[in-house]
N, C-alpha and C. Protein backbone atom coordinates (compact mmCIF):
# COMPACT_ATOMS: atom_id res chain seq x y z
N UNK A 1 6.24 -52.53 -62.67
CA UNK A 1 6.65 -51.15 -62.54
C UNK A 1 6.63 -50.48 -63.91
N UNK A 2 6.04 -49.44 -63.84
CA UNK A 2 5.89 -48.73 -65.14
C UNK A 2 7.05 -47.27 -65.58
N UNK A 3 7.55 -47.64 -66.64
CA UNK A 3 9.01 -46.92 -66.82
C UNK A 3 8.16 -45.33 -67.61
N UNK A 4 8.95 -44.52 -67.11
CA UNK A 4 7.96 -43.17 -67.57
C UNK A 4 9.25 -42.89 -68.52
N UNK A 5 8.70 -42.30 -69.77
CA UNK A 5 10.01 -41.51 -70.86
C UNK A 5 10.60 -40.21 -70.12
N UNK A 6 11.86 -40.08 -70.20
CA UNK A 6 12.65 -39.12 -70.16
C UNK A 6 11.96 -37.93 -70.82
N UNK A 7 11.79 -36.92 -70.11
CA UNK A 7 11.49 -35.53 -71.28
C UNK A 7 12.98 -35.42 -72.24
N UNK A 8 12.83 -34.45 -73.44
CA UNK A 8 14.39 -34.23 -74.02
C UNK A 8 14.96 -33.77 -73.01
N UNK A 9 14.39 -32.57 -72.89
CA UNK A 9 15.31 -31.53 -72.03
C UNK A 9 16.15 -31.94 -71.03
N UNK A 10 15.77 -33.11 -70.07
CA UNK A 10 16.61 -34.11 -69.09
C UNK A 10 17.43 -34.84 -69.18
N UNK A 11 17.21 -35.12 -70.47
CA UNK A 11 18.24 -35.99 -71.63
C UNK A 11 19.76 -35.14 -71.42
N UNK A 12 20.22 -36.11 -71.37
CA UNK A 12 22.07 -35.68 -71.30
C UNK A 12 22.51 -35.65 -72.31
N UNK A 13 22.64 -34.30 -72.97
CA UNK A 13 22.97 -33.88 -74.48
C UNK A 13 24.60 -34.41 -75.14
N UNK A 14 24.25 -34.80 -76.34
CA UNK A 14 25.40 -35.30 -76.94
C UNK A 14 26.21 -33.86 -77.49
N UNK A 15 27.09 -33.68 -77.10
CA UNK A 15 28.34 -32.56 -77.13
C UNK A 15 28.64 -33.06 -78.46
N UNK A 16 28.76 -31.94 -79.46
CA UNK A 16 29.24 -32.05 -80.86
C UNK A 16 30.47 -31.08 -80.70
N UNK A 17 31.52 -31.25 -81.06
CA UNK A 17 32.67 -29.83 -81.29
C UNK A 17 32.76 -29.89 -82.81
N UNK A 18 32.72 -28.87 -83.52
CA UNK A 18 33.28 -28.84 -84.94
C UNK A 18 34.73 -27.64 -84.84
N UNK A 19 35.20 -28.52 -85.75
CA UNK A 19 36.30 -27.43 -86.04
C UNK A 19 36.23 -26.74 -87.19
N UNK A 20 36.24 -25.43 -87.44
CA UNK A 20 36.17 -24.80 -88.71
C UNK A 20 37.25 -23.58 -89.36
N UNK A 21 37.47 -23.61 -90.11
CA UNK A 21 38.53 -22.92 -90.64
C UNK A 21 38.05 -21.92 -91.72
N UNK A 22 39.03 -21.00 -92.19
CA UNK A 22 38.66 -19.92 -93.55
C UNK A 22 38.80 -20.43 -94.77
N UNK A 23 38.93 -20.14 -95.82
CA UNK A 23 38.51 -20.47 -97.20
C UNK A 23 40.73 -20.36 -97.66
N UNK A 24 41.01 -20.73 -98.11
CA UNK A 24 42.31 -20.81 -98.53
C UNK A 24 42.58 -19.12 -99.18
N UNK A 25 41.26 -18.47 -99.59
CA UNK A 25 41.43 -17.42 -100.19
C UNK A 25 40.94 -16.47 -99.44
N UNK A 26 41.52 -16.78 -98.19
CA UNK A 26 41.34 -15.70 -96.40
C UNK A 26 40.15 -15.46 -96.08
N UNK A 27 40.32 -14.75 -95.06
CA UNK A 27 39.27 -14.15 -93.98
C UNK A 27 37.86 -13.31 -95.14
N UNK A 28 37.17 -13.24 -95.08
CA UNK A 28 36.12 -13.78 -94.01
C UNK A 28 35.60 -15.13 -94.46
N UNK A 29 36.08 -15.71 -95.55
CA UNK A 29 35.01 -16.72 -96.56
C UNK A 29 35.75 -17.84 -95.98
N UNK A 30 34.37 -19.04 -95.75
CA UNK A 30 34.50 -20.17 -94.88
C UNK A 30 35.15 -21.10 -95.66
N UNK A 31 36.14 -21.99 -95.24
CA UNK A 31 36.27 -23.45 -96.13
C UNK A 31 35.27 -23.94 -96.81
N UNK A 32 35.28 -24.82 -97.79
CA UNK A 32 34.33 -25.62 -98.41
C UNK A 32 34.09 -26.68 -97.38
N UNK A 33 35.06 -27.07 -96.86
CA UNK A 33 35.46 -28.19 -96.18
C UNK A 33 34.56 -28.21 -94.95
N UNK A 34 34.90 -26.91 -94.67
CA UNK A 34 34.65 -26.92 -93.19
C UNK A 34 32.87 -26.64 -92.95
N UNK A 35 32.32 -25.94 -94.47
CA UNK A 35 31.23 -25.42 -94.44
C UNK A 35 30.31 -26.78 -94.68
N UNK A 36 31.27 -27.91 -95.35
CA UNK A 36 30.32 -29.43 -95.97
C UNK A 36 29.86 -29.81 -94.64
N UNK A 37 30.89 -30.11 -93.94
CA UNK A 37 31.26 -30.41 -92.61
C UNK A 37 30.02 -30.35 -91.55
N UNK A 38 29.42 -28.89 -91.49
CA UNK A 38 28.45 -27.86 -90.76
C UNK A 38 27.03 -28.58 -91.54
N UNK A 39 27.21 -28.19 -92.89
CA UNK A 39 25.80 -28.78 -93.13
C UNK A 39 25.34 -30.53 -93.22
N UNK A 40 26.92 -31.50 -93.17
CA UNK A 40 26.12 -32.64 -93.32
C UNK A 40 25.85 -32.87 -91.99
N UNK A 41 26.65 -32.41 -90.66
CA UNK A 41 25.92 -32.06 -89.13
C UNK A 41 25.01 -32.02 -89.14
N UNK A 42 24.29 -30.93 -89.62
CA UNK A 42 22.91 -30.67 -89.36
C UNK A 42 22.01 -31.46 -90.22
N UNK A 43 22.37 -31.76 -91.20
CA UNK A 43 21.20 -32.89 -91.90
C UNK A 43 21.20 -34.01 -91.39
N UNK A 44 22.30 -34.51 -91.01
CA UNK A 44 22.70 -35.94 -90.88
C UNK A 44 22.50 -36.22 -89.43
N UNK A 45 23.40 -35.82 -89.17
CA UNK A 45 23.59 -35.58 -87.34
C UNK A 45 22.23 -35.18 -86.19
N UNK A 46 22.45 -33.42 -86.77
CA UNK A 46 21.20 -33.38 -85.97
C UNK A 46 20.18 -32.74 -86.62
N UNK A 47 19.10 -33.68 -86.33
CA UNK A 47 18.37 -33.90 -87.10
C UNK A 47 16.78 -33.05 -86.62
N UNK A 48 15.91 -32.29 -86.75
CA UNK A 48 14.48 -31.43 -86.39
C UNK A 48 14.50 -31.76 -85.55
N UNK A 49 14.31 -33.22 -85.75
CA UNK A 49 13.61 -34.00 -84.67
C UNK A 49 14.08 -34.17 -83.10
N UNK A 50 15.80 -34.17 -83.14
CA UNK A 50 16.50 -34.60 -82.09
C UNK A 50 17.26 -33.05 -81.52
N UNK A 51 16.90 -32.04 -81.84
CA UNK A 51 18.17 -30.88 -81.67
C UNK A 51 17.99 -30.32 -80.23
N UNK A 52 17.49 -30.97 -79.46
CA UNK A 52 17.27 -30.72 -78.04
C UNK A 52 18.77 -31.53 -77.26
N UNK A 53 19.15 -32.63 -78.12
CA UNK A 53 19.69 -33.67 -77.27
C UNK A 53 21.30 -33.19 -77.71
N UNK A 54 21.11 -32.38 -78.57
CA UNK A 54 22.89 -32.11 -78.92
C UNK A 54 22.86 -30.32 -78.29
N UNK A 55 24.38 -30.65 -78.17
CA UNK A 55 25.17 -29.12 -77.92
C UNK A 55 26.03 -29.35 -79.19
N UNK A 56 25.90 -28.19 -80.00
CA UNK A 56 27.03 -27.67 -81.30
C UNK A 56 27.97 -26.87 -80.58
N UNK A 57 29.26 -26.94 -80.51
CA UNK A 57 30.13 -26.55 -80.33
C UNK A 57 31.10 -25.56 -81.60
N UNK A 58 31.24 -24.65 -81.63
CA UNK A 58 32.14 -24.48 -83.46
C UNK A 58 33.71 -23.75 -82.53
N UNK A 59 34.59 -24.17 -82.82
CA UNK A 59 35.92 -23.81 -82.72
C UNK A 59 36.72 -23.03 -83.90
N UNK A 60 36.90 -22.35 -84.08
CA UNK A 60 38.13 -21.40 -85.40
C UNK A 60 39.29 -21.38 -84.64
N UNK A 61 40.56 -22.18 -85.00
CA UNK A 61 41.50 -22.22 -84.32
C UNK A 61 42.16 -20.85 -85.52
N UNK A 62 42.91 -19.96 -85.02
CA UNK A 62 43.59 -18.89 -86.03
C UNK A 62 44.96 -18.86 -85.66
N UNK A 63 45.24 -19.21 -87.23
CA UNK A 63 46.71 -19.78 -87.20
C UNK A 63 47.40 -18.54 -87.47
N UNK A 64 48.27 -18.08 -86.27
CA UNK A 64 49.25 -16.93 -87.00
C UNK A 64 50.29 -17.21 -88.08
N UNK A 65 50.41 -16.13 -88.24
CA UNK A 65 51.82 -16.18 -89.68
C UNK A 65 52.96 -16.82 -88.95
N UNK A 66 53.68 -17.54 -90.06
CA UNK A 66 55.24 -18.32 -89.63
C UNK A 66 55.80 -17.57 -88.78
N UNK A 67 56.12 -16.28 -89.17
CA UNK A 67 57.12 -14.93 -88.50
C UNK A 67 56.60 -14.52 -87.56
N UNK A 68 55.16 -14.39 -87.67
CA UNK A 68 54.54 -13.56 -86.62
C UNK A 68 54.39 -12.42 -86.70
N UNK A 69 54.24 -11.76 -88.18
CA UNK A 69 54.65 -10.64 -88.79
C UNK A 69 53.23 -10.50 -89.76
N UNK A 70 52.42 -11.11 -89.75
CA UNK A 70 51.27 -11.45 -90.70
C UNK A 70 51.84 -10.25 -91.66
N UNK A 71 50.60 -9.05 -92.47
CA UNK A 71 50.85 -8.38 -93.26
C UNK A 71 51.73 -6.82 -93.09
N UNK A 72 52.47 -6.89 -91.67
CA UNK A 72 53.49 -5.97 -91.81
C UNK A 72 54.71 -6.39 -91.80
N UNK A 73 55.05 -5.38 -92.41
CA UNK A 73 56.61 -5.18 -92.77
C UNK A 73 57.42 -4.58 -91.73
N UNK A 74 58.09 -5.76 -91.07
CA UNK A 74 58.82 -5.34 -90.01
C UNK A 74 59.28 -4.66 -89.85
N UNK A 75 60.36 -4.11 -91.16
CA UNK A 75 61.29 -3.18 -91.14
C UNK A 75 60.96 -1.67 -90.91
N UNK A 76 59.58 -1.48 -91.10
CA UNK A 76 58.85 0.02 -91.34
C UNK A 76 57.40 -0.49 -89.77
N UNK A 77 57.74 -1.06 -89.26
CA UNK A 77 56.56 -0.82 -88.30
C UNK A 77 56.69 -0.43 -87.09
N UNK A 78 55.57 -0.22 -86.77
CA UNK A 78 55.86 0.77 -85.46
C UNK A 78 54.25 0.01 -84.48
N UNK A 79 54.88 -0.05 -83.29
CA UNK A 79 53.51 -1.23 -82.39
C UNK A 79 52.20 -1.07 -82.66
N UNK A 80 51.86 0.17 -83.07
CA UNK A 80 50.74 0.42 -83.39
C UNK A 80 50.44 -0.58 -84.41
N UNK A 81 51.19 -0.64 -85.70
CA UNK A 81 51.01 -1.23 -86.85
C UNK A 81 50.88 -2.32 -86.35
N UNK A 82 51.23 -3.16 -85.80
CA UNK A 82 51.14 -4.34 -84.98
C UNK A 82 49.96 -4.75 -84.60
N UNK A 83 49.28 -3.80 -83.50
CA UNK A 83 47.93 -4.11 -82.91
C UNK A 83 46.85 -3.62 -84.03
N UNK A 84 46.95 -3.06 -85.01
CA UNK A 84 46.21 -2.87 -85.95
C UNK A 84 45.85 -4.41 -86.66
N UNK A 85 47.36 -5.00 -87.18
CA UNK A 85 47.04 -6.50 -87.49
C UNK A 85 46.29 -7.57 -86.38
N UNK A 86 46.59 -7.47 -85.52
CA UNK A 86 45.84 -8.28 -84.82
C UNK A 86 44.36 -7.99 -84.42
N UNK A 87 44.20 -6.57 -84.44
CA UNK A 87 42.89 -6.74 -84.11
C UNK A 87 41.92 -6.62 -85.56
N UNK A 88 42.35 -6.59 -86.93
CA UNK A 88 41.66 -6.73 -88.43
C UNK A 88 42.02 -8.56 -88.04
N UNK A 89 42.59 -9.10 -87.66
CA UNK A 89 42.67 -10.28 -87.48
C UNK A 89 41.97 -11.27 -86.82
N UNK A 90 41.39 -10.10 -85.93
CA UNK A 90 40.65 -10.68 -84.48
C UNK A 90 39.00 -10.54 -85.59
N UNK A 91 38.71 -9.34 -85.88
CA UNK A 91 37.44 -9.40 -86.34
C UNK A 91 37.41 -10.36 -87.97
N UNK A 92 38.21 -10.40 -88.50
CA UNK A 92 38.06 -10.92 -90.03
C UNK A 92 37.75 -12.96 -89.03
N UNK A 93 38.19 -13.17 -87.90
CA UNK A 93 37.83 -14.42 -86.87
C UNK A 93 36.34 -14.52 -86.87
N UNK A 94 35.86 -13.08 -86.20
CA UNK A 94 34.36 -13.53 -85.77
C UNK A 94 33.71 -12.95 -87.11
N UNK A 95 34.52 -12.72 -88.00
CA UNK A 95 33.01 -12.86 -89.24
C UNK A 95 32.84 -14.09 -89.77
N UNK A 96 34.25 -15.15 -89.61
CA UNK A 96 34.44 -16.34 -90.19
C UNK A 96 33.07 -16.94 -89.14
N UNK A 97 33.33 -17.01 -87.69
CA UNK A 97 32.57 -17.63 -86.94
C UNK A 97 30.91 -16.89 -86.91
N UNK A 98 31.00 -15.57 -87.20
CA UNK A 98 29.39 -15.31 -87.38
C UNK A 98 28.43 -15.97 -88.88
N UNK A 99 29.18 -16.26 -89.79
CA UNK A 99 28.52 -17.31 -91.01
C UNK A 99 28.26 -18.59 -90.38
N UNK A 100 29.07 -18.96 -89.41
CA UNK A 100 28.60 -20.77 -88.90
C UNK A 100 27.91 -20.22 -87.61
N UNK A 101 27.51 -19.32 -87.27
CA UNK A 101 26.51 -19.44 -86.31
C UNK A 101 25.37 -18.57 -87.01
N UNK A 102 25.25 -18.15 -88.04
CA UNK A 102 24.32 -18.07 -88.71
C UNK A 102 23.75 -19.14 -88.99
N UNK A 103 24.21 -19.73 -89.86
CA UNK A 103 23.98 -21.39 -90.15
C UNK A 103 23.18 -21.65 -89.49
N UNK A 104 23.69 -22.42 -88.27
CA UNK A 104 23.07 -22.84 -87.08
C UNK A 104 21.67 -22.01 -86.62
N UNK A 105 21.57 -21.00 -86.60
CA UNK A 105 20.61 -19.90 -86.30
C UNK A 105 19.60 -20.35 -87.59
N UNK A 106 20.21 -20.42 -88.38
CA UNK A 106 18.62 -20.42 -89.55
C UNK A 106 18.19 -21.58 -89.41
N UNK A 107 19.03 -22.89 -88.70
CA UNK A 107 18.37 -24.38 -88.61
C UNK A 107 18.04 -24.54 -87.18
N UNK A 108 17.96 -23.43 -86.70
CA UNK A 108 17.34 -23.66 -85.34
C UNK A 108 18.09 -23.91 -84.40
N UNK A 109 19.61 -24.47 -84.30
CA UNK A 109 20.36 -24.93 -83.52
C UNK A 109 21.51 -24.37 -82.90
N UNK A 110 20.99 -24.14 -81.78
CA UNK A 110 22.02 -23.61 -80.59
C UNK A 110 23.34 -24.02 -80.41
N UNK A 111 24.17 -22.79 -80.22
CA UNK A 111 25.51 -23.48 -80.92
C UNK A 111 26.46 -22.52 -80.05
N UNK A 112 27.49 -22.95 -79.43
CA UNK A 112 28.45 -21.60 -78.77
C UNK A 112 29.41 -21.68 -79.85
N UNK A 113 30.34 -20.62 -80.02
CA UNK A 113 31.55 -20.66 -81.30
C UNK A 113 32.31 -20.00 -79.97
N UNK A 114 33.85 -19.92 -80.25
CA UNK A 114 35.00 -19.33 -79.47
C UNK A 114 36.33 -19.10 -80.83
N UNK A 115 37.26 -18.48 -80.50
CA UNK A 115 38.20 -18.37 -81.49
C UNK A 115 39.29 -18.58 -80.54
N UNK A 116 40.80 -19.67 -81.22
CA UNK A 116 41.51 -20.01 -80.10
C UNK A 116 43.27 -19.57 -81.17
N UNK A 117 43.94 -19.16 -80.56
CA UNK A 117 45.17 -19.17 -81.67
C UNK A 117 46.13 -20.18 -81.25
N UNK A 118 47.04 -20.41 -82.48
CA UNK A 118 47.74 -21.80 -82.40
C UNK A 118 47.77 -22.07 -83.47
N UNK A 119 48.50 -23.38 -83.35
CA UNK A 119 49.10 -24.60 -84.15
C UNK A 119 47.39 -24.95 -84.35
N UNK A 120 46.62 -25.29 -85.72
CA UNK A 120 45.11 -25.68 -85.50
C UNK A 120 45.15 -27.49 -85.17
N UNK A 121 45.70 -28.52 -85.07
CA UNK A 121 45.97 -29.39 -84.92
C UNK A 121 46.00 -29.75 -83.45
N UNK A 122 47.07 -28.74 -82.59
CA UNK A 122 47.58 -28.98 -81.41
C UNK A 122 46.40 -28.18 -80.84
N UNK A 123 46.05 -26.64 -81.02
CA UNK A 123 44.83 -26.55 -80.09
C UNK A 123 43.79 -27.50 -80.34
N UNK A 124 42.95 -27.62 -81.26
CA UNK A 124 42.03 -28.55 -81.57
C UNK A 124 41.97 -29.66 -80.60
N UNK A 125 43.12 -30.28 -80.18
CA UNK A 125 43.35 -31.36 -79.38
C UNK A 125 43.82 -31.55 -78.27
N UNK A 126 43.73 -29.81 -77.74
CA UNK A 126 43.89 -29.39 -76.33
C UNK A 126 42.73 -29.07 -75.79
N UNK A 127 41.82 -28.32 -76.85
CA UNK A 127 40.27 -28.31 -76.08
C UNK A 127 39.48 -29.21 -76.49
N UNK A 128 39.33 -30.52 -77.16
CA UNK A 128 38.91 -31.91 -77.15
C UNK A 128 39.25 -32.37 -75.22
N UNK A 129 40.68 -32.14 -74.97
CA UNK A 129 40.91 -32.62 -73.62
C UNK A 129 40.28 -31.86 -72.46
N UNK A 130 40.46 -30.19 -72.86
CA UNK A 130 39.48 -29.94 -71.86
C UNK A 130 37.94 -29.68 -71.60
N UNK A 131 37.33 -29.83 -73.22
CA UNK A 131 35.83 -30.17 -73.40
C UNK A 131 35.43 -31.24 -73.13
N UNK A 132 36.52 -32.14 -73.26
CA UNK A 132 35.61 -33.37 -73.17
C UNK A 132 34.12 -34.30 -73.99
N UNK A 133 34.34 -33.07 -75.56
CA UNK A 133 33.43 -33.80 -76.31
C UNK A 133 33.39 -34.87 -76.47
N UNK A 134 31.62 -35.17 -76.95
CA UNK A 134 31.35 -36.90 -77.16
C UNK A 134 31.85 -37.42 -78.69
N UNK A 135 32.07 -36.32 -79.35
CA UNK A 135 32.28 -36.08 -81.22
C UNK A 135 32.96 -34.71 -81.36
N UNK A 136 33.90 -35.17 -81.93
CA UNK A 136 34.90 -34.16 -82.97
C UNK A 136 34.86 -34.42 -84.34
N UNK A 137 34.21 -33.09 -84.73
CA UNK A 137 33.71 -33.15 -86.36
C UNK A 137 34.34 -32.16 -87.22
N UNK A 138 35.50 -32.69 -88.33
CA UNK A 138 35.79 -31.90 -88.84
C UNK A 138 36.16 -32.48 -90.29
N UNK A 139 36.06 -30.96 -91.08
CA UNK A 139 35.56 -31.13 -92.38
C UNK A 139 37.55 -31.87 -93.51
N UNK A 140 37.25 -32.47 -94.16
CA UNK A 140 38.67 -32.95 -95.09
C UNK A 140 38.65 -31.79 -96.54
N UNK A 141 40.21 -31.60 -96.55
CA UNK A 141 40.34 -30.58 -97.52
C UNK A 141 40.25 -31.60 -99.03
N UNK A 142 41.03 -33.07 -98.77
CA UNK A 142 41.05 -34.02 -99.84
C UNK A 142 42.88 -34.43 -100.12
N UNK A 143 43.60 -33.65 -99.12
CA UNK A 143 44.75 -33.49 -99.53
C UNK A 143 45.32 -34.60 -100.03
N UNK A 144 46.01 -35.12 -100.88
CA UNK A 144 47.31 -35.83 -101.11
C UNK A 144 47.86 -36.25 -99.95
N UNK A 145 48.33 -38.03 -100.55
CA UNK A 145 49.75 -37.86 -98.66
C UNK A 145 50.69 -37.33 -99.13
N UNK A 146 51.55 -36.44 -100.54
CA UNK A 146 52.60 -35.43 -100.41
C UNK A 146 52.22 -34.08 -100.09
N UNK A 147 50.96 -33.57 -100.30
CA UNK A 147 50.21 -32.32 -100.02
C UNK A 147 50.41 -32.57 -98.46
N UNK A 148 49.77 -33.54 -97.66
CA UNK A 148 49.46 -33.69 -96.21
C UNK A 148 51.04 -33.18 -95.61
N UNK A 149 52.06 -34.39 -96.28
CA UNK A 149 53.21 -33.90 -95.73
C UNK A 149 53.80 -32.46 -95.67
N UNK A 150 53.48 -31.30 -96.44
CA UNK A 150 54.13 -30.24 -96.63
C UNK A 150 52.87 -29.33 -95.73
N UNK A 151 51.93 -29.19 -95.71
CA UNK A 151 50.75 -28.76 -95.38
C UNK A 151 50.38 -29.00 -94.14
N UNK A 152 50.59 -30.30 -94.00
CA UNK A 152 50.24 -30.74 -92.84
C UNK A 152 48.78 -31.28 -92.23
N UNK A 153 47.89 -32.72 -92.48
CA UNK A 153 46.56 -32.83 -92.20
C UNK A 153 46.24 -32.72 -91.06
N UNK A 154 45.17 -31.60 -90.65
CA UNK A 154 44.78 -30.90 -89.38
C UNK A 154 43.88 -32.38 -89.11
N UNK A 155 42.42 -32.59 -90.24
CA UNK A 155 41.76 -33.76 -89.82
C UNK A 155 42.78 -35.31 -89.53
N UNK A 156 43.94 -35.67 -89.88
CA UNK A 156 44.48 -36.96 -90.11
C UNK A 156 45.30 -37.33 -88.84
N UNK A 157 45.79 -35.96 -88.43
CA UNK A 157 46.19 -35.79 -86.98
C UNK A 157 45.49 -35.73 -85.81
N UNK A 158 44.32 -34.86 -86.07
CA UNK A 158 43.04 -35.15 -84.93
C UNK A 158 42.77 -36.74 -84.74
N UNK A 159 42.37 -37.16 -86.03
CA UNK A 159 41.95 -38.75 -85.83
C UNK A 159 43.12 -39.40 -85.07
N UNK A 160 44.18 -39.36 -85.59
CA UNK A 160 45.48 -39.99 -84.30
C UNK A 160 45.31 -39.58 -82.94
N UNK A 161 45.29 -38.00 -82.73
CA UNK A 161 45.59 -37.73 -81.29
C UNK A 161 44.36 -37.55 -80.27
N UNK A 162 43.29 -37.06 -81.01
CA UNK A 162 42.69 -36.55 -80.48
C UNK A 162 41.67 -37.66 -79.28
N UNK A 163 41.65 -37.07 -77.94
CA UNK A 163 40.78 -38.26 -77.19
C UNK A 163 39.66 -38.50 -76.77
N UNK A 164 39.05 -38.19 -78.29
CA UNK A 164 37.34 -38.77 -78.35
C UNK A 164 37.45 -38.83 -79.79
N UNK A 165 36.22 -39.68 -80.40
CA UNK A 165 35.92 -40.25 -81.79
C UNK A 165 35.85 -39.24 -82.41
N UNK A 166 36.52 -39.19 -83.47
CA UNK A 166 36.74 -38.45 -84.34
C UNK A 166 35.74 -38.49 -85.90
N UNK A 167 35.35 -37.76 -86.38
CA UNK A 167 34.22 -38.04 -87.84
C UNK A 167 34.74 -36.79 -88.95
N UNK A 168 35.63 -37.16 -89.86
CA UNK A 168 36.31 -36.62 -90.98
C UNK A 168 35.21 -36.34 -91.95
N UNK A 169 34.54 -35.42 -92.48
CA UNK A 169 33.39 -35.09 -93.18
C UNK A 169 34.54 -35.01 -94.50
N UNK A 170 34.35 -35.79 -95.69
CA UNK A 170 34.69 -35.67 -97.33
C UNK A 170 33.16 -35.50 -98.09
N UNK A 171 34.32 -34.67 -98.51
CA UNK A 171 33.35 -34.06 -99.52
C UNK A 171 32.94 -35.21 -100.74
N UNK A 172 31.85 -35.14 -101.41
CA UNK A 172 31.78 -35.85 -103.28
C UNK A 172 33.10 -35.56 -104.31
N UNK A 173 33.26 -36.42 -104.85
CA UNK A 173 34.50 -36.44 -105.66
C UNK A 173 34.43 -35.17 -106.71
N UNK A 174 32.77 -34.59 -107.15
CA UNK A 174 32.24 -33.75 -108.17
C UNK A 174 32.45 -32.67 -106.85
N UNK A 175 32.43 -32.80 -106.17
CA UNK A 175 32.34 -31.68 -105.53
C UNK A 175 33.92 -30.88 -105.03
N UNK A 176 34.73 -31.58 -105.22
CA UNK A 176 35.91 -31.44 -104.72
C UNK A 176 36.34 -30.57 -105.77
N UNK A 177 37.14 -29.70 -105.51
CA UNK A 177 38.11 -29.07 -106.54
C UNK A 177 39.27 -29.24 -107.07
N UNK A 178 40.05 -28.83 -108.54
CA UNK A 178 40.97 -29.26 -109.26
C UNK A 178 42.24 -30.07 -108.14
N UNK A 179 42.41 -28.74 -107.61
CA UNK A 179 43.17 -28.13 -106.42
C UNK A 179 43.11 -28.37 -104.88
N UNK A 180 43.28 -29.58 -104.06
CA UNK A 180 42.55 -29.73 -102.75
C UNK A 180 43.05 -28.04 -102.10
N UNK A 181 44.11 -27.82 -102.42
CA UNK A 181 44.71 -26.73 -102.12
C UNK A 181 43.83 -25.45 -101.97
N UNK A 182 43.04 -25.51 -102.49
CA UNK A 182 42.06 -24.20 -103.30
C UNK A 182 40.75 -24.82 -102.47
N UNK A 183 40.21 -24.20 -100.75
CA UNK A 183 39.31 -25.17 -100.01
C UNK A 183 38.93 -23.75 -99.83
């Protein structure tokens, strides 16, 4: 009996989710972390040759302010001022997510992005459960375990909770900054 090859396209695509975040020095500029993350994906991962067989997934979980008060001043606001922050909030989101689907766009690779708000840890590992990715890929800031403790590691916690294999992208030691703080 003669076995015929699978076309790609029939091929049951390997589901990638990345998680990506903003630059420590806000909206719109991407993490380092998260941007290493994106490109060793695409070099490493998926590769010219194979980009039929993966789905890129990109997630921006957007973490509100402690208070819930981001840049107004409670004492002087009025609802308007309110929905003004959220929606400079909502778009400063999809410019973060239109640079990683640029990305993707200049390497050829088809990619859905979504923006989710939350705890980035706890959503991250609520739509792992209801995606059902084959890979959760996300980029390391470098933190300290006293940095992690105050900060909190989004990647160190995924790898614990999350329920599919997890792949922590670090950066080069030259590449890292003074400051993991400063991503």
């Amino acid at each position: 009996m003669e076995e015929k090859e699978t076309p790609p396209e029939e091929l049951e695509q390997t589901v990638v989710l990345l998680g990506v975040s903003p630059s420590t020095k806000g909206y719109p500029h991407p993490s380092q972390s998260s941007t290493h993350a994106l490109e060793w994906t695409l070099e490493k991962l998926i590769r010219k040759s194979c980009r039929k067989e993966f789905k890129l997934m990109i997630l921006h979980v957007q973490v509100p302010d402690e208070d819930g008060i981001d840049e107004v001043d409670s004492i002087f606001a009025t609802p308007s001022d309110f929905a003004e922050v959220a929606e400079s909030d909502r778009k400063m989101s999809h410019r973060l997510l239109e640079f990683f689907t640029q990305k993707c766009h200049d390497a050829q690779v088809p990619c859905q992005a979504w923006i989710k708000v939350g705890d980035a840890k706890e959503v991250i590992c609520k739509e792992v459960k209801r995606l059902k990715p084959d890979i959760l890929i996300l980029g390391s800031r470098g933190l300290g375990p006293l940095q992690r403790i105050f900060v909190g590691g989004v990647s160190d916690y995924c790898a614990k909770k999350a329920e599919c294999p997890v792949l922590v992208i670090k950066r080069r030691p030259e590449d890292m900054p003074e400051d993991a703080s400063e991503d």
